[in-house]
N, C-alpha and C. Protein backbone atom coordinates (compact mmCIF):
# COMPACT_ATOMS: atom_id res chain seq x y z
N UNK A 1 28.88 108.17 -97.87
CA UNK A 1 29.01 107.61 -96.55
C UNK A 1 29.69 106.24 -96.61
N UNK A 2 30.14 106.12 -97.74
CA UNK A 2 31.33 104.87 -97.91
C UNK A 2 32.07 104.89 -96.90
N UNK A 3 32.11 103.46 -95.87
CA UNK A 3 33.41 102.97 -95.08
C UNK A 3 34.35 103.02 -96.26
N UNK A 4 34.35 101.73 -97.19
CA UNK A 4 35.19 101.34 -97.89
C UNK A 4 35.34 102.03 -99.08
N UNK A 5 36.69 102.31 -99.64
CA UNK A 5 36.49 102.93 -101.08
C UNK A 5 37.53 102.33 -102.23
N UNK A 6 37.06 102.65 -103.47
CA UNK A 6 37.63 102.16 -104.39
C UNK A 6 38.93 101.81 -104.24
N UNK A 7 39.79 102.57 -103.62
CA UNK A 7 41.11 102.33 -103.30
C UNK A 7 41.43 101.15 -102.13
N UNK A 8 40.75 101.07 -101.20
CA UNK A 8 40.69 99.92 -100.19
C UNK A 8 40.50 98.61 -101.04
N UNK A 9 39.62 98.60 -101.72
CA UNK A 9 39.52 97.60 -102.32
C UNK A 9 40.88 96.80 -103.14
N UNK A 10 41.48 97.87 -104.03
CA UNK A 10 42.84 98.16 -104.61
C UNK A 10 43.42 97.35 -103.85
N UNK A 11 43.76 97.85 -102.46
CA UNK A 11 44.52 97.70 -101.35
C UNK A 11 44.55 96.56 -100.85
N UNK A 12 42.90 95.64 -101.04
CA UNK A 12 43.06 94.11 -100.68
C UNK A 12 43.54 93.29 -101.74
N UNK A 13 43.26 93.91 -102.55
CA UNK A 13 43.77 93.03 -103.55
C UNK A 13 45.49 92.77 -103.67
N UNK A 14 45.73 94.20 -103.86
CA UNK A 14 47.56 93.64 -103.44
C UNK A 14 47.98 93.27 -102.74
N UNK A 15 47.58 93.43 -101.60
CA UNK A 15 48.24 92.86 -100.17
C UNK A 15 47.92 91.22 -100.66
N UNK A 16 46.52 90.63 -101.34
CA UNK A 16 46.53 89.37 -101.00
C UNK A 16 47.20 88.88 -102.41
N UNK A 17 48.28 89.50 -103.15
CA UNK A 17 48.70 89.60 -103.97
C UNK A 17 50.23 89.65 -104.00
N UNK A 18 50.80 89.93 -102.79
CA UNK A 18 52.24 90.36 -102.11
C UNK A 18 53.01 88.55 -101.71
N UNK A 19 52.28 87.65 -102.78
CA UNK A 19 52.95 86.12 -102.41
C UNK A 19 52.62 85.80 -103.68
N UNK A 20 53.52 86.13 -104.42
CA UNK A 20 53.57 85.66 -105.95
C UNK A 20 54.50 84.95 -106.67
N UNK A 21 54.29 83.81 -107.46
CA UNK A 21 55.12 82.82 -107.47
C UNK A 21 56.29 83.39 -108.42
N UNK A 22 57.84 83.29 -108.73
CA UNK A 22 58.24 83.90 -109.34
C UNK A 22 59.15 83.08 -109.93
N UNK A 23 59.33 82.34 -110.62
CA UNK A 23 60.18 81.08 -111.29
C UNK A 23 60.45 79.68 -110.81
N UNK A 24 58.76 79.40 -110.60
CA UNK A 24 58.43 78.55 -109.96
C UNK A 24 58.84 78.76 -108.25
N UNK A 25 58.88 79.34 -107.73
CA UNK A 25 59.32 79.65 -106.30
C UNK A 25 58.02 80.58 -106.00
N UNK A 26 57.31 80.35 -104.45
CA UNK A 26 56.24 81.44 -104.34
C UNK A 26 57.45 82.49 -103.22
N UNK A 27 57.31 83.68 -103.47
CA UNK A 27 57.87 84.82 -102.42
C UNK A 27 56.70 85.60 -101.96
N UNK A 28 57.22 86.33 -101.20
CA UNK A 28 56.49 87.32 -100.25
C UNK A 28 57.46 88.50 -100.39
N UNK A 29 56.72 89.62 -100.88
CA UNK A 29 56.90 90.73 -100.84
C UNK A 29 57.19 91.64 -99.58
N UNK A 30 56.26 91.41 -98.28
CA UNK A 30 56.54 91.41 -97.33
C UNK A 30 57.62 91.39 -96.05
N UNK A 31 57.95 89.96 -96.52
CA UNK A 31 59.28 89.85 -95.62
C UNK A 31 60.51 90.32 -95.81
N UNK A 32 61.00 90.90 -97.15
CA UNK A 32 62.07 91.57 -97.63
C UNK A 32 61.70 93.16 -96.70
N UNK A 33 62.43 93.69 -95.58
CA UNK A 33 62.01 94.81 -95.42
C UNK A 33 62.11 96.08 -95.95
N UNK A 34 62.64 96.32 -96.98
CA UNK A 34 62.75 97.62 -98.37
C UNK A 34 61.34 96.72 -99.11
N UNK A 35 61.20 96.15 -99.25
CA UNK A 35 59.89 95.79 -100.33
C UNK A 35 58.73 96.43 -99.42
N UNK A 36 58.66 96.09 -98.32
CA UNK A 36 57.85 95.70 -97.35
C UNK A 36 57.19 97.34 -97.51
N UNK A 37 58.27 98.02 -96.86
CA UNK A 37 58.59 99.06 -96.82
C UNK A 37 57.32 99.93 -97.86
N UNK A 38 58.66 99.67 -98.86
CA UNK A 38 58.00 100.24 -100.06
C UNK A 38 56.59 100.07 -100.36
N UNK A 39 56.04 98.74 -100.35
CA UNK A 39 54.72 98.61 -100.51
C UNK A 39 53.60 99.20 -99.60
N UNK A 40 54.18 99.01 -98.45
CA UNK A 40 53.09 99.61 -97.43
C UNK A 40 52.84 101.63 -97.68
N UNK A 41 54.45 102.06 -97.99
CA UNK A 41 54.45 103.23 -98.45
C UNK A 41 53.71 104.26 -99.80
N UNK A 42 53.37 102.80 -100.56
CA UNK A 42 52.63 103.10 -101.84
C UNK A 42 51.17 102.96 -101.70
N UNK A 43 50.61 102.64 -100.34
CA UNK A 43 48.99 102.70 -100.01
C UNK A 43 48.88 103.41 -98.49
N UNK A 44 49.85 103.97 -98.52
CA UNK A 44 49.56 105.37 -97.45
C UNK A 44 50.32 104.85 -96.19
N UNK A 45 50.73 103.70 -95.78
CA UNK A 45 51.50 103.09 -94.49
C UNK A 45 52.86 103.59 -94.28
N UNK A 46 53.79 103.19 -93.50
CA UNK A 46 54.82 103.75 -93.08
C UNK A 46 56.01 102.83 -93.28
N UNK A 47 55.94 101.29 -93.10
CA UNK A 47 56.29 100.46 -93.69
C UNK A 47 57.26 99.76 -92.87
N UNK A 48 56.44 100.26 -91.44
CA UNK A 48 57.22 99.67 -90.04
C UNK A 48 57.07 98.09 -89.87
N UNK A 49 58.57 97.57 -88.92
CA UNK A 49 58.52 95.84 -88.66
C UNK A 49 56.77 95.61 -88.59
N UNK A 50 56.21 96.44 -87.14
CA UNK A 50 55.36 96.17 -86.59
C UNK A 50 53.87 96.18 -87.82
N UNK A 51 54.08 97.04 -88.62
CA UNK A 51 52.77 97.30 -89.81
C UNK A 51 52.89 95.96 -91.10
N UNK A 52 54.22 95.76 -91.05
CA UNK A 52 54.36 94.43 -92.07
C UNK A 52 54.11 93.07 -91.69
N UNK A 53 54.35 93.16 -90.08
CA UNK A 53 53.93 91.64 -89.41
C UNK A 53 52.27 91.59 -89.73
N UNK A 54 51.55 92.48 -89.10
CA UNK A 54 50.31 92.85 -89.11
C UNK A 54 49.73 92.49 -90.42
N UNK A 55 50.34 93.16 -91.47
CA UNK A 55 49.84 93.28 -93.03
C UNK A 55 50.00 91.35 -92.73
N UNK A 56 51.21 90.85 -92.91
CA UNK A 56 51.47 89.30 -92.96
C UNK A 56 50.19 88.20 -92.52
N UNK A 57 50.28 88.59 -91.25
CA UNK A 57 49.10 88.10 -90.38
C UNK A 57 47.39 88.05 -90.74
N UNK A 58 46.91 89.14 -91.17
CA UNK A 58 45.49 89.38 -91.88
C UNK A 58 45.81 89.08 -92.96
N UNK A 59 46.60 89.37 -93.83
CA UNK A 59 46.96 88.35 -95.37
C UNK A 59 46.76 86.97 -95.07
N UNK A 60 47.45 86.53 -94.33
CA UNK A 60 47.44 85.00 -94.79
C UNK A 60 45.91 84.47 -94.13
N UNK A 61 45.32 85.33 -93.09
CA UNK A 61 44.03 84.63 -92.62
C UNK A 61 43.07 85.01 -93.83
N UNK A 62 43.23 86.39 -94.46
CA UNK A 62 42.03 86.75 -95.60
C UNK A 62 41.88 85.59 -96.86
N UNK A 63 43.31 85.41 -97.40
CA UNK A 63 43.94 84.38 -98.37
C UNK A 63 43.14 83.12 -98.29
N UNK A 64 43.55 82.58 -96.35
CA UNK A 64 42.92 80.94 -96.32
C UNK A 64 41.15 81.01 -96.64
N UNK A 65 40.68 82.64 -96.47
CA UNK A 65 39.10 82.50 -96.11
C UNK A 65 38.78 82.28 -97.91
N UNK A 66 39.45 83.10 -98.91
CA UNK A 66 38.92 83.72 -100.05
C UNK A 66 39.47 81.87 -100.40
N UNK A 67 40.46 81.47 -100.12
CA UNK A 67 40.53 80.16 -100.76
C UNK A 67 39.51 78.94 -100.35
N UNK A 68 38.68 78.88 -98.91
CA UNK A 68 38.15 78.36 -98.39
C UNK A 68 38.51 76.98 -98.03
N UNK A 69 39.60 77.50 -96.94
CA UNK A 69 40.29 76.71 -96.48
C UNK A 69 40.18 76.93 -94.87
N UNK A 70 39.50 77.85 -94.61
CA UNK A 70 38.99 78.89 -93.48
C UNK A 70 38.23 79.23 -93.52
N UNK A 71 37.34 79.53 -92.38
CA UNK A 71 35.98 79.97 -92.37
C UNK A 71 35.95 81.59 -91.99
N UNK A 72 35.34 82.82 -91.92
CA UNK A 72 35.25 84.23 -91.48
C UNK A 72 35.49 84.40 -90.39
N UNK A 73 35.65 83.55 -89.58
CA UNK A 73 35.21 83.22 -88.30
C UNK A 73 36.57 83.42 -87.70
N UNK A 74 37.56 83.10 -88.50
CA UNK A 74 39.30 83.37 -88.36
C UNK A 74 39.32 84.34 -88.11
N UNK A 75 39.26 85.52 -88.70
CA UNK A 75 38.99 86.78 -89.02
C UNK A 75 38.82 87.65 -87.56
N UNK A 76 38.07 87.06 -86.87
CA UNK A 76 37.67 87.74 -85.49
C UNK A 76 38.61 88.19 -85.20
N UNK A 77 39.80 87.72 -84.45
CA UNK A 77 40.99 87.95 -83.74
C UNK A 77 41.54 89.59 -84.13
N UNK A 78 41.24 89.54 -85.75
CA UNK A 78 41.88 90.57 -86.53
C UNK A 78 41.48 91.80 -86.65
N UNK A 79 39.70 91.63 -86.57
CA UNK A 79 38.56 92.70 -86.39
C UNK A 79 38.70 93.39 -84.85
N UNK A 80 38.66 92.51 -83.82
CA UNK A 80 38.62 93.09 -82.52
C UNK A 80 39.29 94.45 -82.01
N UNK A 81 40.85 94.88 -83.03
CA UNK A 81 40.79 96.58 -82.50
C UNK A 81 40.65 97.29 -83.31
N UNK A 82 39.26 97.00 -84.18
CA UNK A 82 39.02 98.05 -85.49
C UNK A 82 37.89 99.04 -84.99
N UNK A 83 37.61 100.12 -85.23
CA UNK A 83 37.08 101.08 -84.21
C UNK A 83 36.59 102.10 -85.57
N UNK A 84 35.39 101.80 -85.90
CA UNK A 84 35.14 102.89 -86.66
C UNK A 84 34.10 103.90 -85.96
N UNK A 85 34.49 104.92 -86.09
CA UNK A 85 32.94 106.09 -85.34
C UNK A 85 32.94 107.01 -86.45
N UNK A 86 31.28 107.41 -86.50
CA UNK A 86 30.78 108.34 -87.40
C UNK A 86 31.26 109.43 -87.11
N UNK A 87 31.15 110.37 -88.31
CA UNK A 87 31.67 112.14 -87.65
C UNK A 87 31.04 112.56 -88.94
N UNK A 88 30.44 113.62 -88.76
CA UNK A 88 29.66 114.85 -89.73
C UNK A 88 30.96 115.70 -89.84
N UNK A 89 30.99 115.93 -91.35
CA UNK A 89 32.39 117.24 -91.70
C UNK A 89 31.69 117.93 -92.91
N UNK A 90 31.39 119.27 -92.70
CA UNK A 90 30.73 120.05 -93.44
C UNK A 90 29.48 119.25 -93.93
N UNK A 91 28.35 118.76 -93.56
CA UNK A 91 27.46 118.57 -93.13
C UNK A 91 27.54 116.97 -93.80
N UNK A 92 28.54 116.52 -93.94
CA UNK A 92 28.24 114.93 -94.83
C UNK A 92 28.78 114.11 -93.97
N UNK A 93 28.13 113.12 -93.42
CA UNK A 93 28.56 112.14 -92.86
C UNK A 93 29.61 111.47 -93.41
N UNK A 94 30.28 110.71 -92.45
CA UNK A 94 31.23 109.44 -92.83
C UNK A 94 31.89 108.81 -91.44
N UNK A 95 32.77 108.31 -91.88
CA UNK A 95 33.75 107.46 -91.23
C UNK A 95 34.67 107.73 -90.65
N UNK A 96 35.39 107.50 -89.24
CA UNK A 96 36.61 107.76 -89.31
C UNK A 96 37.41 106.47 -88.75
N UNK A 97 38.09 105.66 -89.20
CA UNK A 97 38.54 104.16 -89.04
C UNK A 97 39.61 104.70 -87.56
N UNK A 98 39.70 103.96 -86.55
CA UNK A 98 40.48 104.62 -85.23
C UNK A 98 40.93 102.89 -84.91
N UNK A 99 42.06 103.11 -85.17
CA UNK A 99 43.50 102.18 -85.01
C UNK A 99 45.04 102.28 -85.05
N UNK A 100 45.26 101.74 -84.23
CA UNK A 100 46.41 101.79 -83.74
C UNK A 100 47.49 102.14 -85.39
N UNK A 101 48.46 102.86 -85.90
CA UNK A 101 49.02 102.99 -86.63
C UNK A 101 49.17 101.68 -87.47
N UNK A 102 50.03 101.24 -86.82
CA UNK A 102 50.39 100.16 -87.39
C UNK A 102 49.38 99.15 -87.91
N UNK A 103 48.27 99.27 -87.40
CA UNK A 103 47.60 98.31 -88.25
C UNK A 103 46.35 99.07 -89.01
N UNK A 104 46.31 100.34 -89.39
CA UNK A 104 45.54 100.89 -90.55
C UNK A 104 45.44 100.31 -91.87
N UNK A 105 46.70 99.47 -91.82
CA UNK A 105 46.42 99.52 -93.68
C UNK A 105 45.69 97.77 -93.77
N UNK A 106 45.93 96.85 -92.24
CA UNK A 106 45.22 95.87 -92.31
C UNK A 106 43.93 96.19 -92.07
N UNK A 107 43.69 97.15 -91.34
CA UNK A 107 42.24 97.22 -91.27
C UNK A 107 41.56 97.35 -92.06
N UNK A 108 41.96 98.39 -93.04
CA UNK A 108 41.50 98.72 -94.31
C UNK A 108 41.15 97.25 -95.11
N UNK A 109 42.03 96.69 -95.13
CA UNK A 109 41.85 95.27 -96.01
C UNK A 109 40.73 94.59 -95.55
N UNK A 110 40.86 94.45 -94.46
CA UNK A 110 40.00 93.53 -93.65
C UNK A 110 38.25 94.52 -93.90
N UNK A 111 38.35 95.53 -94.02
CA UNK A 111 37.06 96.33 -94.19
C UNK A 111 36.89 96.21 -95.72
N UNK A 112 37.48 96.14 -96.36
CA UNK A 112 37.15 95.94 -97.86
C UNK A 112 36.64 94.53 -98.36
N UNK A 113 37.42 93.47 -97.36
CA UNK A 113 37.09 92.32 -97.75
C UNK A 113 35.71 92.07 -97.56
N UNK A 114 34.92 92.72 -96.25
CA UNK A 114 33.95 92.47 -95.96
C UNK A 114 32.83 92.61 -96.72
N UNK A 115 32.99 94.43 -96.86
CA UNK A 115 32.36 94.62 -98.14
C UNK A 115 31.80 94.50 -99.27
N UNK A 116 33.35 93.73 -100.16
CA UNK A 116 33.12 92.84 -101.02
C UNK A 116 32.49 91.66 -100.81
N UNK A 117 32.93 90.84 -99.67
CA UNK A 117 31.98 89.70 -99.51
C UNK A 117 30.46 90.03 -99.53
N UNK A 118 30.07 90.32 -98.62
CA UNK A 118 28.53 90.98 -98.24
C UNK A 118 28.24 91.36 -99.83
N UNK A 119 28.66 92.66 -100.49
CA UNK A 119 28.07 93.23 -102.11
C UNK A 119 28.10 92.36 -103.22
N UNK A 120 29.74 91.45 -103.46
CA UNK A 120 29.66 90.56 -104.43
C UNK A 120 30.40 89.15 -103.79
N UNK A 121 29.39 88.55 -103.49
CA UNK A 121 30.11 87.15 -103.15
C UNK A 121 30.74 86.10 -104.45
N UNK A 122 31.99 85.97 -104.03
CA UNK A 122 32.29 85.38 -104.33
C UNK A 122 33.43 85.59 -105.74
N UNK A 123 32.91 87.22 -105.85
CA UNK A 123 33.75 88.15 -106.87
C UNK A 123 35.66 88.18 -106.76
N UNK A 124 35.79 87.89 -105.32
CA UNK A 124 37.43 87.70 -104.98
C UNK A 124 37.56 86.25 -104.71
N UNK A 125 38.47 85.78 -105.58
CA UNK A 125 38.99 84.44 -105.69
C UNK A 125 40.20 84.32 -106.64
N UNK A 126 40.68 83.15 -105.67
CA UNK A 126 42.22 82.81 -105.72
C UNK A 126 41.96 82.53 -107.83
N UNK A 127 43.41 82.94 -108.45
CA UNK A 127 43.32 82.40 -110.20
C UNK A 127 43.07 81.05 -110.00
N UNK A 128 42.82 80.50 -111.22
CA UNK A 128 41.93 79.21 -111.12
C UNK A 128 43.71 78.45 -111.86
N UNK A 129 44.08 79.13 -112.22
CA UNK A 129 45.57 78.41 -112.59
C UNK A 129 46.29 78.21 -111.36
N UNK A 130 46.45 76.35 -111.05
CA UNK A 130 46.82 75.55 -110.15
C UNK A 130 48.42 76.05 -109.47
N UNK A 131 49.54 76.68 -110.54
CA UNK A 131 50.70 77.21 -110.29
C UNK A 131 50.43 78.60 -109.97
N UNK A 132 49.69 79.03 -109.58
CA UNK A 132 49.38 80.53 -109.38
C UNK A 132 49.24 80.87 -108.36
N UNK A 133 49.26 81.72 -107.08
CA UNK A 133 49.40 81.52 -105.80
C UNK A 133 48.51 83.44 -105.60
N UNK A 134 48.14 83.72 -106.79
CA UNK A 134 47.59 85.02 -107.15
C UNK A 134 46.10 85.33 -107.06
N UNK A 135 45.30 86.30 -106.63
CA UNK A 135 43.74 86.78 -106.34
C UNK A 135 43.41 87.26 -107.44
N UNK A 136 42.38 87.30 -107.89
CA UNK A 136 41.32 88.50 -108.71
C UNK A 136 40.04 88.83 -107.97
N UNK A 137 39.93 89.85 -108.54
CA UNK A 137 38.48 90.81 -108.33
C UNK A 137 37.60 90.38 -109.63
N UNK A 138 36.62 89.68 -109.66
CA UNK A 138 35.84 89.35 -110.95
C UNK A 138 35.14 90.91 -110.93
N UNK A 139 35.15 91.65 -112.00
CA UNK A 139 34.18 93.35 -111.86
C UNK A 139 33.24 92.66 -113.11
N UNK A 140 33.36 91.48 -113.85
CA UNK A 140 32.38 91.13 -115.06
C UNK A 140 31.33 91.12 -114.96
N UNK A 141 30.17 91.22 -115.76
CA UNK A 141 29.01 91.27 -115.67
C UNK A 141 28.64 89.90 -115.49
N UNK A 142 29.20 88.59 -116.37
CA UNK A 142 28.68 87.44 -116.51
C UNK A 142 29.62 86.44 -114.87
N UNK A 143 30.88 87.40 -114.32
CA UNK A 143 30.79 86.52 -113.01
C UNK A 143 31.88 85.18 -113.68
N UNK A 144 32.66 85.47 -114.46
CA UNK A 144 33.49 84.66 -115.34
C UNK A 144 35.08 84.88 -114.93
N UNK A 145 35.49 85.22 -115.02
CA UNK A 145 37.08 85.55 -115.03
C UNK A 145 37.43 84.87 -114.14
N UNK A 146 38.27 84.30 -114.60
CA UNK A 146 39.27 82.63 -113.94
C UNK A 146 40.80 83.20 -113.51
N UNK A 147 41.07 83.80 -114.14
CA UNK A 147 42.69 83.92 -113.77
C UNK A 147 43.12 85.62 -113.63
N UNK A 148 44.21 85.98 -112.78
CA UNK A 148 44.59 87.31 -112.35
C UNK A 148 45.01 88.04 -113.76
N UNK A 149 45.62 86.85 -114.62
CA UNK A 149 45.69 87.61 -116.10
C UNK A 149 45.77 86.71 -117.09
N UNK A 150 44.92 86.57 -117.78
CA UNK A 150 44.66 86.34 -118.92
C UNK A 150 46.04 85.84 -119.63
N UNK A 151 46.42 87.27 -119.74
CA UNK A 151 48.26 87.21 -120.66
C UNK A 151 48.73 86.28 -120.06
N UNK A 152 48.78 86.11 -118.83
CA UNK A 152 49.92 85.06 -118.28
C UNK A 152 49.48 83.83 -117.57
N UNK A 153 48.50 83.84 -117.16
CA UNK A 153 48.14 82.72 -116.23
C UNK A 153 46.75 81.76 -117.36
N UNK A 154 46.02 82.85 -117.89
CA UNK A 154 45.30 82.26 -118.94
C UNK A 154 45.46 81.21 -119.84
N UNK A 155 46.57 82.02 -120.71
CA UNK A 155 47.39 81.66 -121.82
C UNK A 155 48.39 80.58 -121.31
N UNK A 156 49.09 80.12 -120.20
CA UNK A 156 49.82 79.22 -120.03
C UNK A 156 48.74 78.00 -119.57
N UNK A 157 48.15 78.24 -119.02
CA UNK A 157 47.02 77.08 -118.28
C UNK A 157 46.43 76.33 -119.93
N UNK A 158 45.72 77.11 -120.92
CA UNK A 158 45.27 76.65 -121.57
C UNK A 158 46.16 75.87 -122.69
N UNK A 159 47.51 76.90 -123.02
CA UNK A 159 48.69 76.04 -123.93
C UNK A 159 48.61 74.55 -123.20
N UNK A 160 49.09 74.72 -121.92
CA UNK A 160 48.83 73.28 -121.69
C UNK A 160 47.67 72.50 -121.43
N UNK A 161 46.72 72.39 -121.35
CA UNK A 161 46.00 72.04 -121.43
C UNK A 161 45.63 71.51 -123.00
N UNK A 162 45.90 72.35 -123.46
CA UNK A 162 46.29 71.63 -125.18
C UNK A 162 47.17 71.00 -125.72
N UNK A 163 48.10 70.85 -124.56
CA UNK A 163 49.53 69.94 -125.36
C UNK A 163 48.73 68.87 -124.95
N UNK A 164 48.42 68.75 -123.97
CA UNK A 164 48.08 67.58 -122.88
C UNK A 164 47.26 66.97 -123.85
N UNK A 165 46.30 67.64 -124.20
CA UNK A 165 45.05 66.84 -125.23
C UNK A 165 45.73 66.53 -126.47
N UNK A 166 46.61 66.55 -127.24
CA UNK A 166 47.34 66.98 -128.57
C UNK A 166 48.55 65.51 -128.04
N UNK A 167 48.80 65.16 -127.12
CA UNK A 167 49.62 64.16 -126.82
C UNK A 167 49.30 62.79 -126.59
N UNK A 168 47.94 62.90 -125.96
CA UNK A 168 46.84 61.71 -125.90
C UNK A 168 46.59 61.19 -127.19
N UNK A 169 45.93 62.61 -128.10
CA UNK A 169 45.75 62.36 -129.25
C UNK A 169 46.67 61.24 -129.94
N UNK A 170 48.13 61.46 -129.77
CA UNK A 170 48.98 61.09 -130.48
C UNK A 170 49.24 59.23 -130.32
């Protein structure tokens, strides 16, 4: 009887993931409309003007909340035409999410975020590397994981962080 499912979750995560810095420059995946496109097409959307503004719009309000720069309370505006009603199908309950096309795949986000907030607070947060403009999902047991990757955001944060100390030294 999951609203939300493993894949929604997926789904918030990239979307709040679609503004990634890329040689020192942050872009948006989004506003290119073949990216846009494409992305919305790879989590079930259609990858219309109207579904990418939408995606844009609940991104950047989910982003300011998970960074806490915003309160949930933003959020309202975004919730107001989300319409879920129960329905029994071969005798198992569930969900059926009822919104306007174009904004299914924000809704979805916006229902996952909740989720996650409410089950694991505090589990989605911006990388802790200052040049990083990137989310993670902490799934750890100990509630640890700092950066979207290790390989890249890890490993550069801490190199420097060691020149830095290694130069003082000097």
């Amino acid at each position: 009887m999951n609203v939300v499912t493993r894949n929604d979750e997926d789904l918030l995560l990239d979307l709040l993931n679609t503004t990634p810095v890329v040689d020192g420059e942050r872009t948006d995946v989004l506003t290119d409309p073949d990216a846009s496109q494409e992305w919305a097409a790879g989590h079930g959307g259609a990858g219309s003007a109207g579904e990418s503004a939408t995606l844009r719009r609940v991104r950047a309000a989910i982003q300011d909340v998970v960074r806490g720069v915003a309160d949930a309370q933003t959020l309202e505006e975004h919730v107001e035409r989300i319409e879920l009603r129960p329905r029994l199908r071969d005798g198992v309950l569930g969900w059926e999410l009822r919104v306007p096309a174009d904004e299914a795949l924000a809704a979805r986000a916006l229902l996952a975020w909740t989720v996650l907030d409410e089950r694991a607070p505090g589990r989605l947060r911006p990388c802790a590397n200052p040049d990083c403009h990137r989310f993670l999902h902490d799934r750890s047991n100990a509630n640890s994981a700092r950066w979207c990757s290790m390989a890249v955001c890890g490993n550069r944060f801490k190199a420097r962080r060691h020149y830095r100390r290694t130069r003082k030294a000097d």
